[in-house]
C-alpha atoms as a PDB file:
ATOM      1  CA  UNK A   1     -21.788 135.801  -4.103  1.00  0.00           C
ATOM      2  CA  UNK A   2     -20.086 138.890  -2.079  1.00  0.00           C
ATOM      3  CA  UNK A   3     -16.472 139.156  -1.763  1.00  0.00           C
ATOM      4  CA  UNK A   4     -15.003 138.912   1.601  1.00  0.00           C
ATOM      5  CA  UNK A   5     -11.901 140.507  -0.257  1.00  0.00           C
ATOM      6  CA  UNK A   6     -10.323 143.602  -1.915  1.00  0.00           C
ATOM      7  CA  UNK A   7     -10.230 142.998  -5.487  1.00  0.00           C
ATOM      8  CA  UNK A   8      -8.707 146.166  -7.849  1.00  0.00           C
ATOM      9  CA  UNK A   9     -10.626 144.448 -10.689  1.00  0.00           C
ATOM     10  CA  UNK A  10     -14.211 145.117 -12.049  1.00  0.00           C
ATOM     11  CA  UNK A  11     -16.726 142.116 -11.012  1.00  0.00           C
ATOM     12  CA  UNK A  12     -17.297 140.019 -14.326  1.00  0.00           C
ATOM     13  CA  UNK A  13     -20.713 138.865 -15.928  1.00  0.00           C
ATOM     14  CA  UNK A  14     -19.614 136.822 -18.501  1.00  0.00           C
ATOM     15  CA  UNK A  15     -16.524 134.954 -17.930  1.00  0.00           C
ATOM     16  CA  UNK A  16     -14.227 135.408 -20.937  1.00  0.00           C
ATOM     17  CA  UNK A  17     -11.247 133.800 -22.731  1.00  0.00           C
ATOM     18  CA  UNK A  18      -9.676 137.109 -21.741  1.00  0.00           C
ATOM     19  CA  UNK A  19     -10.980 137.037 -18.480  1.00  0.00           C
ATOM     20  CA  UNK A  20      -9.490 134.031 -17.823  1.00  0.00           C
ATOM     21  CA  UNK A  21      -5.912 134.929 -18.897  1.00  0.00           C
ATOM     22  CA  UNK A  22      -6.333 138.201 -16.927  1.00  0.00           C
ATOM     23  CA  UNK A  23      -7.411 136.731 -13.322  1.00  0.00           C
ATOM     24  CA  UNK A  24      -5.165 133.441 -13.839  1.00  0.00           C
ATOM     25  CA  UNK A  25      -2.098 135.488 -14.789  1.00  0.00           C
ATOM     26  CA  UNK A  26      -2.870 138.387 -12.145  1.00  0.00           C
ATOM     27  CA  UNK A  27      -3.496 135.524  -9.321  1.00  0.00           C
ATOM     28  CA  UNK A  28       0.242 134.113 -10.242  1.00  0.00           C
ATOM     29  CA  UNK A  29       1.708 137.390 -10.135  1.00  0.00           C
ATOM     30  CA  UNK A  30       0.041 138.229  -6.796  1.00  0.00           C
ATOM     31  CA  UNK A  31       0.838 135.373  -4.746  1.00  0.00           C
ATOM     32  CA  UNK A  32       4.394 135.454  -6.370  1.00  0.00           C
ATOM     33  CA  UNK A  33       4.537 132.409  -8.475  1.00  0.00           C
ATOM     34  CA  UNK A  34       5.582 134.430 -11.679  1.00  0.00           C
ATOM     35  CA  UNK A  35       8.501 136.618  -9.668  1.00  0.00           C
ATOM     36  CA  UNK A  36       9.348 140.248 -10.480  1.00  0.00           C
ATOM     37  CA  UNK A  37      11.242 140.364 -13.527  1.00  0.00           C
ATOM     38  CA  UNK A  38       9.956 136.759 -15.455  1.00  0.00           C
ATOM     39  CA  UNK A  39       9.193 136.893 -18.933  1.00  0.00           C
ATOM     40  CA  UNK A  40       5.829 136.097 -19.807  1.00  0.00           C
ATOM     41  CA  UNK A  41       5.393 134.496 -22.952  1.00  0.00           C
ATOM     42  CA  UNK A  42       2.433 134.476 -24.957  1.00  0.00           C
ATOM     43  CA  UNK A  43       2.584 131.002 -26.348  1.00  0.00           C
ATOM     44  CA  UNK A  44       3.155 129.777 -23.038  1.00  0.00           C
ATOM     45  CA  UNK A  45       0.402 131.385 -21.568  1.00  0.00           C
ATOM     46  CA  UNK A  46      -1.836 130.296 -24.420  1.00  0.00           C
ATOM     47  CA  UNK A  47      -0.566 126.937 -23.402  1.00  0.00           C
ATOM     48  CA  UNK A  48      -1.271 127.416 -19.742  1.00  0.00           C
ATOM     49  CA  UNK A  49      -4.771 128.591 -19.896  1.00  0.00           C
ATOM     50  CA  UNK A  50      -5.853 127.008 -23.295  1.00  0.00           C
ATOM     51  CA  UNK A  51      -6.688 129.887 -25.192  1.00  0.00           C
ATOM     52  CA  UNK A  52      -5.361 131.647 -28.296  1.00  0.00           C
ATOM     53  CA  UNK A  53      -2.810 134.260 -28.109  1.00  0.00           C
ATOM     54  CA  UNK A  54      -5.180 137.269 -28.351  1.00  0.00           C
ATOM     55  CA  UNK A  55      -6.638 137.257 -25.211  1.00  0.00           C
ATOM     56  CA  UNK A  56      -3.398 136.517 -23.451  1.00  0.00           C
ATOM     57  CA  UNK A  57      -2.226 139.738 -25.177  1.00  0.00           C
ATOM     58  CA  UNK A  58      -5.518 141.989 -24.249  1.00  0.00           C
ATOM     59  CA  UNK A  59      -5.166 140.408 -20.275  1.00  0.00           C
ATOM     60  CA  UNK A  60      -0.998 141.525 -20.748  1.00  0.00           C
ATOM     61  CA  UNK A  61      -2.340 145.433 -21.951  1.00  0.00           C
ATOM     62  CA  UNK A  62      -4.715 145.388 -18.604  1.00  0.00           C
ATOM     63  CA  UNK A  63      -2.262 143.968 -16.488  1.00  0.00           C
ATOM     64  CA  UNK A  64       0.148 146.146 -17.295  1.00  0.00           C
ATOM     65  CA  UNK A  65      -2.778 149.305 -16.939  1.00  0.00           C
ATOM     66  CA  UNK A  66      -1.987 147.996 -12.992  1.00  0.00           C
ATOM     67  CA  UNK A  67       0.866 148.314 -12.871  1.00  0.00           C
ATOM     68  CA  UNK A  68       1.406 144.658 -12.781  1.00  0.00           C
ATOM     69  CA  UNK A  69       3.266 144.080 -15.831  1.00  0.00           C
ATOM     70  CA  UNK A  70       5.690 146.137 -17.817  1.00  0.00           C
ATOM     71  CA  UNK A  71       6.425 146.025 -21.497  1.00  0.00           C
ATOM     72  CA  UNK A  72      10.221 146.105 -22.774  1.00  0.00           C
ATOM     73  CA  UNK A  73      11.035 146.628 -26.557  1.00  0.00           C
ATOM     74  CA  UNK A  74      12.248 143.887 -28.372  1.00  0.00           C
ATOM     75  CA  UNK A  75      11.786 141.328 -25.505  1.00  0.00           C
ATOM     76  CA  UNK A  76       7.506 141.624 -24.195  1.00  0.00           C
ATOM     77  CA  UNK A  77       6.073 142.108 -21.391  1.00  0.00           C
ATOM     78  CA  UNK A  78       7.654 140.415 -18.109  1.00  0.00           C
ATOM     79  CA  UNK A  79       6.419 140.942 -14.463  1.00  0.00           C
ATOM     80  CA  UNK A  80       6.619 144.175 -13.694  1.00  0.00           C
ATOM     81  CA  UNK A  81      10.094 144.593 -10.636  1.00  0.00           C
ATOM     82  CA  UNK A  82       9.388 146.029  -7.024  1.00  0.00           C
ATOM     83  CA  UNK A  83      10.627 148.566  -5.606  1.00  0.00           C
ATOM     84  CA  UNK A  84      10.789 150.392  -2.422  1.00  0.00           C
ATOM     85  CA  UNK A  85      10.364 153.395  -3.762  1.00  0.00           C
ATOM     86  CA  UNK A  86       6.945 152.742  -5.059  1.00  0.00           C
ATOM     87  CA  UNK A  87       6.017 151.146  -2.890  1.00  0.00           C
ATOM     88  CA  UNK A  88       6.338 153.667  -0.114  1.00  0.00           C
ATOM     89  CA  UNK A  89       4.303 155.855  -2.755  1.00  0.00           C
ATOM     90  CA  UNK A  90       1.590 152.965  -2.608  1.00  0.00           C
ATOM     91  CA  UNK A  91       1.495 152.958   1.268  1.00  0.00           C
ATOM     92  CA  UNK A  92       0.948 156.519   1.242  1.00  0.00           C
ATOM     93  CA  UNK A  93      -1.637 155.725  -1.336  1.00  0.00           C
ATOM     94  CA  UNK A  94      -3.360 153.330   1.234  1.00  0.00           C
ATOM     95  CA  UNK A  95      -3.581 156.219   4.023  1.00  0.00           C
ATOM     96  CA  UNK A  96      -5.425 158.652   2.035  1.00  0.00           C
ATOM     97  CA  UNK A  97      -8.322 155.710   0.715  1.00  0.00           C
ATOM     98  CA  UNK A  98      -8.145 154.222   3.514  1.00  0.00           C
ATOM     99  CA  UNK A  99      -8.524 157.227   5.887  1.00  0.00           C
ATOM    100  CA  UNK A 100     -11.845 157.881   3.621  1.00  0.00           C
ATOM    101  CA  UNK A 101     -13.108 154.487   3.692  1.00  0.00           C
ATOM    102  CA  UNK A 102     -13.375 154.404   7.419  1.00  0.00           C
ATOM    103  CA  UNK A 103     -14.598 158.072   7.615  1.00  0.00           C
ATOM    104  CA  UNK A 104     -17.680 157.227   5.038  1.00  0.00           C
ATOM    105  CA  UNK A 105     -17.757 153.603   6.704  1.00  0.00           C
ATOM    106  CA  UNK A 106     -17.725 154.855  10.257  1.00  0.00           C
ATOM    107  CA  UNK A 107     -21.751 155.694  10.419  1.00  0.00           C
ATOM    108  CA  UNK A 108     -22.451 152.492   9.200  1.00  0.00           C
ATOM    109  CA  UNK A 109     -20.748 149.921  11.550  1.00  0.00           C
ATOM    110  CA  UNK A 110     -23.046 147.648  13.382  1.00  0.00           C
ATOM    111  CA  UNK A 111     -22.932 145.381  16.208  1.00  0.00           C
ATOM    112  CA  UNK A 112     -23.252 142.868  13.938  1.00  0.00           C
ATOM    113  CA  UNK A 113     -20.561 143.991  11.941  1.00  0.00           C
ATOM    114  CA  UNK A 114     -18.403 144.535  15.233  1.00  0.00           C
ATOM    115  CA  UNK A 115     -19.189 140.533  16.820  1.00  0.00           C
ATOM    116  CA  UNK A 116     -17.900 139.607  12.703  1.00  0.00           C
ATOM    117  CA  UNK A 117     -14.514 141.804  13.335  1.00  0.00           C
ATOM    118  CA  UNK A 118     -14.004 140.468  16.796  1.00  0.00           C
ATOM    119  CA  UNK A 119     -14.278 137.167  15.332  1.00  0.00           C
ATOM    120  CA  UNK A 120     -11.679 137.564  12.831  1.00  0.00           C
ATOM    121  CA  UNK A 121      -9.413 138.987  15.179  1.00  0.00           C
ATOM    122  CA  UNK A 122      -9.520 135.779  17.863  1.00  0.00           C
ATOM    123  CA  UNK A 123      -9.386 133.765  14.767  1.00  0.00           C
ATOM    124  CA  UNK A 124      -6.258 135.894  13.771  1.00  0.00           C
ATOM    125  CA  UNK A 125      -4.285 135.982  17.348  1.00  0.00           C
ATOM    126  CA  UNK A 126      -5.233 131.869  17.306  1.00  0.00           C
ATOM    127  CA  UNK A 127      -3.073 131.450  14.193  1.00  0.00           C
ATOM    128  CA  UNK A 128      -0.774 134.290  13.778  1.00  0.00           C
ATOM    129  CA  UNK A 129       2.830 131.704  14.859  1.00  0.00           C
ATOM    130  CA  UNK A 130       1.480 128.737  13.001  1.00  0.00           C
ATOM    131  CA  UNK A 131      -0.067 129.804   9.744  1.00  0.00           C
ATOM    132  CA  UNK A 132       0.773 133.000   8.218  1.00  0.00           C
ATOM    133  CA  UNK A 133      -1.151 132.953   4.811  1.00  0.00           C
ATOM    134  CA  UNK A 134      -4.550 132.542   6.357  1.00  0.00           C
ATOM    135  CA  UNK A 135      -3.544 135.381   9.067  1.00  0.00           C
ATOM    136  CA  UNK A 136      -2.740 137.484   6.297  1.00  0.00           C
ATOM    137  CA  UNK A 137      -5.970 136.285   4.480  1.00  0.00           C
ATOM    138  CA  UNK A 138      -8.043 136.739   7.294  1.00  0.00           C
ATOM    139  CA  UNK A 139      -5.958 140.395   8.052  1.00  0.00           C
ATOM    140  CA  UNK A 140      -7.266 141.222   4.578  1.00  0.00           C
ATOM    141  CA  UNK A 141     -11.047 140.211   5.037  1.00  0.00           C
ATOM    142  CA  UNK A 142     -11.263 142.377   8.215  1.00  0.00           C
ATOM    143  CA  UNK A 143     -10.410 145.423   6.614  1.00  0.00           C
ATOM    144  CA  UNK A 144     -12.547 144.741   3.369  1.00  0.00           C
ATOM    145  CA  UNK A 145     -15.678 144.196   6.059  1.00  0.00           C
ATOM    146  CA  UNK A 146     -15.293 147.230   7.570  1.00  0.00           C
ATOM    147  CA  UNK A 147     -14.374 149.458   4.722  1.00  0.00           C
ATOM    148  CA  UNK A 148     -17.390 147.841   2.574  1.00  0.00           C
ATOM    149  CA  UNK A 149     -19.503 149.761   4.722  1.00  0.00           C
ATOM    150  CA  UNK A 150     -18.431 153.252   2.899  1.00  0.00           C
ATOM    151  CA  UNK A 151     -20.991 152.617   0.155  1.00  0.00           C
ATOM    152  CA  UNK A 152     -18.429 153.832  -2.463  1.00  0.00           C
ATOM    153  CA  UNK A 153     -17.531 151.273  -5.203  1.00  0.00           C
ATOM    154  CA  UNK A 154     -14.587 153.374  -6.890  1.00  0.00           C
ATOM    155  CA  UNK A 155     -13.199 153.923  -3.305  1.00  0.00           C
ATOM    156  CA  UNK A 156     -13.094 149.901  -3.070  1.00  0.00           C
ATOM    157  CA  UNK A 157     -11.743 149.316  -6.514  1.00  0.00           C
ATOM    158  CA  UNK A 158      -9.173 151.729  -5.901  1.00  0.00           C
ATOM    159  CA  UNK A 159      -8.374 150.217  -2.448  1.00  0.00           C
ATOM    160  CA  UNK A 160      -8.107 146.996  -4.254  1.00  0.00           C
ATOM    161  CA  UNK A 161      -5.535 147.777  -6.631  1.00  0.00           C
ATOM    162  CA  UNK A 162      -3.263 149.479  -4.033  1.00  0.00           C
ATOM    163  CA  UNK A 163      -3.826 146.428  -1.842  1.00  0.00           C
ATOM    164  CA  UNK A 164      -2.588 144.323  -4.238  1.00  0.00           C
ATOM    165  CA  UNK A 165       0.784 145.850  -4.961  1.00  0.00           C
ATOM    166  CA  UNK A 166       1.715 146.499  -0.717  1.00  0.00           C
ATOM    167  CA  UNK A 167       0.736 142.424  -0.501  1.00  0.00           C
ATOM    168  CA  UNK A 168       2.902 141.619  -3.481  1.00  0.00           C
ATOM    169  CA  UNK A 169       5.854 143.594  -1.942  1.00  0.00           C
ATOM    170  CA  UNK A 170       5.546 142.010   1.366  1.00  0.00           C
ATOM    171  CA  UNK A 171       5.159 138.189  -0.249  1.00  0.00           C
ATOM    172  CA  UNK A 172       7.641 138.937  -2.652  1.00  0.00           C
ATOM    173  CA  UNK A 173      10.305 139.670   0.423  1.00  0.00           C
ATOM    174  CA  UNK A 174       9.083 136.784   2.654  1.00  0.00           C
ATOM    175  CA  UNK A 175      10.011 134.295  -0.287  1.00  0.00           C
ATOM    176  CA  UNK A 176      13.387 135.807  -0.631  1.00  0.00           C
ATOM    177  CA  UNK A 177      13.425 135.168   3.203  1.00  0.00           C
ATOM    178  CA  UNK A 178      14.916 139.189   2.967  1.00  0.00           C
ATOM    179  CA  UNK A 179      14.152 140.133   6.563  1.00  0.00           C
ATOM    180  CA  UNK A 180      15.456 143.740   6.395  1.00  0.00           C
ATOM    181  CA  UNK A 181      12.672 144.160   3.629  1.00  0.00           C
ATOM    182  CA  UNK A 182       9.499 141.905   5.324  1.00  0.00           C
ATOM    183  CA  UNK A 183      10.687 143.963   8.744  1.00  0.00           C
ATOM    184  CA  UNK A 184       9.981 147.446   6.279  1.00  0.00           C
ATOM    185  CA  UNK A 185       6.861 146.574   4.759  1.00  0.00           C
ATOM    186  CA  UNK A 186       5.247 145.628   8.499  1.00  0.00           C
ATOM    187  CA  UNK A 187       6.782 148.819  10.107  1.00  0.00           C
ATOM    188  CA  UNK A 188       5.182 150.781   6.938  1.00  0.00           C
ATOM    189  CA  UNK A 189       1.736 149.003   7.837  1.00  0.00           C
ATOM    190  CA  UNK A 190       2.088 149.573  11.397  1.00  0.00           C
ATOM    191  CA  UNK A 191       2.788 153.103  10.552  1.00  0.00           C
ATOM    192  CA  UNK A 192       0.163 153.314   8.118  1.00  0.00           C
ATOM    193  CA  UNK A 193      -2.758 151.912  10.824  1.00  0.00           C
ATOM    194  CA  UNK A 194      -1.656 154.165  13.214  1.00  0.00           C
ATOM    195  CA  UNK A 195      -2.379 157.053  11.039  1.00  0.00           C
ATOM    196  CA  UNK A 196      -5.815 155.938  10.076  1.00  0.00           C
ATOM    197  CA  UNK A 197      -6.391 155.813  14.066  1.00  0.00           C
ATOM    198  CA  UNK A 198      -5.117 159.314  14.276  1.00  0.00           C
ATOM    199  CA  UNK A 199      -6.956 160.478  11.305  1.00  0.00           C
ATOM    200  CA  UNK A 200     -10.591 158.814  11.609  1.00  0.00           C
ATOM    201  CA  UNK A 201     -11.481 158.579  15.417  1.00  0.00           C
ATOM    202  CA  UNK A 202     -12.021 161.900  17.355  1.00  0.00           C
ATOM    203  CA  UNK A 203      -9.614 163.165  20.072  1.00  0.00           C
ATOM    204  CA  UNK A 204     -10.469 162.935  23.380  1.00  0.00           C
ATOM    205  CA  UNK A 205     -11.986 166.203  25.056  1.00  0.00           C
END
């Protein structure tokens, strides 16, 4: 089945013991049920998922490829901690695939494609005071359908992973209900769409 989503991982064949610790542990980390900074135990995760200790400890070493977890001597690997810094560095990140994306996607956008975004955006305007998960869901899907169109898979990958860690920033400071920090992550998007504009569609003449 096609994703409707940006995914930084590879798209699996064979579904794996390791593969199973990598997406269950990556999903938890993502939507910011295992919190920057947690300890993440290998016996526990064994537990968790029902597997032996091995995979959990190859899915750890890919995780932590991401970015997603960090390794500390002595103590294991534990969620890897947020921080502006990077992830103003990630943002910028974001403009320069995402700038491309549209660029190489731009020829390729249909009507079809167009009636599909204007859907997603009534559906989006409909919701945005009453359910914020599914806006930012839906938010998510609307970029992945247009930028899709670029025919590059590394381009997507890559947009995938970078999506990941902006989204984890933002969740991570609506949870701690820090408002100075949700307010800077939605002025860096804002910033960031309005570059893309800039940078993709032609000036007027």
């Amino acid at each position: 089945m096609e994703s409707s989503v940006f995914d930084g991982s590879a798209p699996l064949e064979l579904i794996t013991a390791v593969d199973v610790a990598y997406h269950g542990i990556r999903m938890s980390i993502l939507n910011g049920e295992f919190e920057p900074g947690m300890q993440l135990k290998l016996q526990n995760l064994g537990d968790r998922y029902s597997i032996s200790l091995i995979p959990v400890r190859e899915a750890l070493r890919l995780l932590q490829a991401e970015g997603l977890v960090e390794s500390v001597r002595n103590k294991g690997a534990r969620v890897a901690s947020i921080s502006l810094d990077e992830t103003i560095d990630v943002y910028r990140l974001r403009l320069v695939l995402e700038t491309t994306a549209m660029k190489l996607a731009f020829p390729h956008i249909d009507n079809e494609l167009i009636s599909t975004l204007e859907k997603l955006q009534r559906e989006m305007r409909r919701i945005f005071t009453t359910d914020r998960t599914r806006y930012l869901a839906l938010h998510e899907q609307l970029h992945y359908r247009m930028y899709s169109r670029c025919g590059s898979k590394w381009t997507m990958r890559l947009l995938g992973l970078v999506w990941s860690h902006s989204d984890r920033w933002r969740k991570s400071a609506l949870k701690a209900r820090d408002l100075r920090a949700a307010n800077k992550a939605l002025e860096r998007h804002i910033q960031l769409s309005v570059k893309l504009l800039q940078q993709t569609l032609p000036a007027d003449r």
